[in-house]
Protein backbone atom coordinates (compact mmCIF):
# COMPACT_ATOMS: atom_id res chain seq x y z
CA UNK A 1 1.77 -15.00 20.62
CA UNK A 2 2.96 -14.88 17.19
CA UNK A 3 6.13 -13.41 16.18
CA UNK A 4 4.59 -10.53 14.04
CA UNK A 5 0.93 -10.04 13.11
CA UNK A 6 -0.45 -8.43 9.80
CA UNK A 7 -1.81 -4.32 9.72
CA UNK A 8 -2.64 -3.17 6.50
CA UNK A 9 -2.06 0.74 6.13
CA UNK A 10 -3.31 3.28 3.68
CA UNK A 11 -0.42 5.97 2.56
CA UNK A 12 -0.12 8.28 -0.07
CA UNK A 13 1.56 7.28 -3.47
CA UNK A 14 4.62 9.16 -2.83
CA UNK A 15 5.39 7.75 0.48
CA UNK A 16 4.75 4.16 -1.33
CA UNK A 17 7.49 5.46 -3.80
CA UNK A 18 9.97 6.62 -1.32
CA UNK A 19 9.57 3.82 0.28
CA UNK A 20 10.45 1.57 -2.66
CA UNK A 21 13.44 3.82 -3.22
CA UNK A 22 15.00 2.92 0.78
CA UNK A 23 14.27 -0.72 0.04
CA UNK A 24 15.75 -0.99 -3.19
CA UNK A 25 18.89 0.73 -1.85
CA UNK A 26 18.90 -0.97 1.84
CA UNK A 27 17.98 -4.11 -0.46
CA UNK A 28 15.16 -4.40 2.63
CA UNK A 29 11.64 -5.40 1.74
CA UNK A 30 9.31 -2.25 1.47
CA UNK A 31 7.13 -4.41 4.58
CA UNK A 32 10.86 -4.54 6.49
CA UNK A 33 11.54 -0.97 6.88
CA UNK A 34 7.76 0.31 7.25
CA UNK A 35 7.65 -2.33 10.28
CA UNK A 36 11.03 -0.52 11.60
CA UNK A 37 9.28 3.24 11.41
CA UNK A 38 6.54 2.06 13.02
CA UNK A 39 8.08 0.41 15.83
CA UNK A 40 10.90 3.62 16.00
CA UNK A 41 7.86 5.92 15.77
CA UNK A 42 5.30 3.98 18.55
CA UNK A 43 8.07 3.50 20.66
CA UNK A 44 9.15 6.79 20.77
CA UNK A 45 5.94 8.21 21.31
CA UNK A 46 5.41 5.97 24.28
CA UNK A 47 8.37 7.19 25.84
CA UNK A 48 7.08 11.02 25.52
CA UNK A 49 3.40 9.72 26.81
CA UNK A 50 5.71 8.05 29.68
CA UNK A 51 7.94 11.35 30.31
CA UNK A 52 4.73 13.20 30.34
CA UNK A 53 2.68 11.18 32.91
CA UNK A 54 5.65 11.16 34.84
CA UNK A 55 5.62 14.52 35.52
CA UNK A 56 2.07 15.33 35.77
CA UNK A 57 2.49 12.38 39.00
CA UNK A 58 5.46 14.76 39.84
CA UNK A 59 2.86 17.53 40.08
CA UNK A 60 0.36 15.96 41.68
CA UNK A 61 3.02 14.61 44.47
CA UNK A 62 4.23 18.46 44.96
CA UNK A 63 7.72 17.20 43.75
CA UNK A 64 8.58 20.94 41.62
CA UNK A 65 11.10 23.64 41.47
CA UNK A 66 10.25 27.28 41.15
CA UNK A 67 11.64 29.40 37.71
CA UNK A 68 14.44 30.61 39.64
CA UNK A 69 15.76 27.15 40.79
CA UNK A 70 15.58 25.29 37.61
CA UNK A 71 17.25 28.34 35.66
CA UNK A 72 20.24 28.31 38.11
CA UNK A 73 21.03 25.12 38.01
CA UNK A 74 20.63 25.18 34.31
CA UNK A 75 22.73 28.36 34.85
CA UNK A 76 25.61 26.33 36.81
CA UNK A 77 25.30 23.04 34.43
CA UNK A 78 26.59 25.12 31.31
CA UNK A 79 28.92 27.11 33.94
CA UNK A 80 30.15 23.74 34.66
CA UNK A 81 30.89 22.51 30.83
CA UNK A 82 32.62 25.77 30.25
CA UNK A 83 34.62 25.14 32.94
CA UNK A 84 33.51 27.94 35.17
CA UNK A 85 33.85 30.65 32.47
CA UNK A 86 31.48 33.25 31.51
């Protein structure tokens, strides 16, 4: 498998522009930092496709908490970073 592969893109003029502007100042080819968003952006979207499917299987397994039990130990988590305070 080849280190990287080609994917040509259509954006709009400005983006084109602002992207020139980050590579000028990063001194980063334009192809550089688009290739960084796109891996930041696909990889974070796989991780909320992940999160999600994770708990639909949650769901489907029964493994949930009524209201009441997720708000009080919400409730006692910021009890705890307030040190018990009110």
């Amino acid at each position: 498998m080849p280190a990287s592969t080609t994917l040509t893109i259509r954006i709009s003029p400005d983006v084109k522009d602002k992207l020139g502007r980050l590579a000028q100042g990063t001194r980063r080819s334009r192809a550089f930092l688009a290739s960084e968003a796109v891996e930041a952006y696909v990889d974070r979207e796989l991780e909320i496709i992940d999160g999600i499917e994770r708990g639909l299987a949650d769901v489907a397994a029964g493994r949930t908490v009524t209201h009441d039990e997720a708000m009080a130990a919400v409730r006692a988590a910021i009890d705890a970073t307030r040190g018990g305070k009110a």
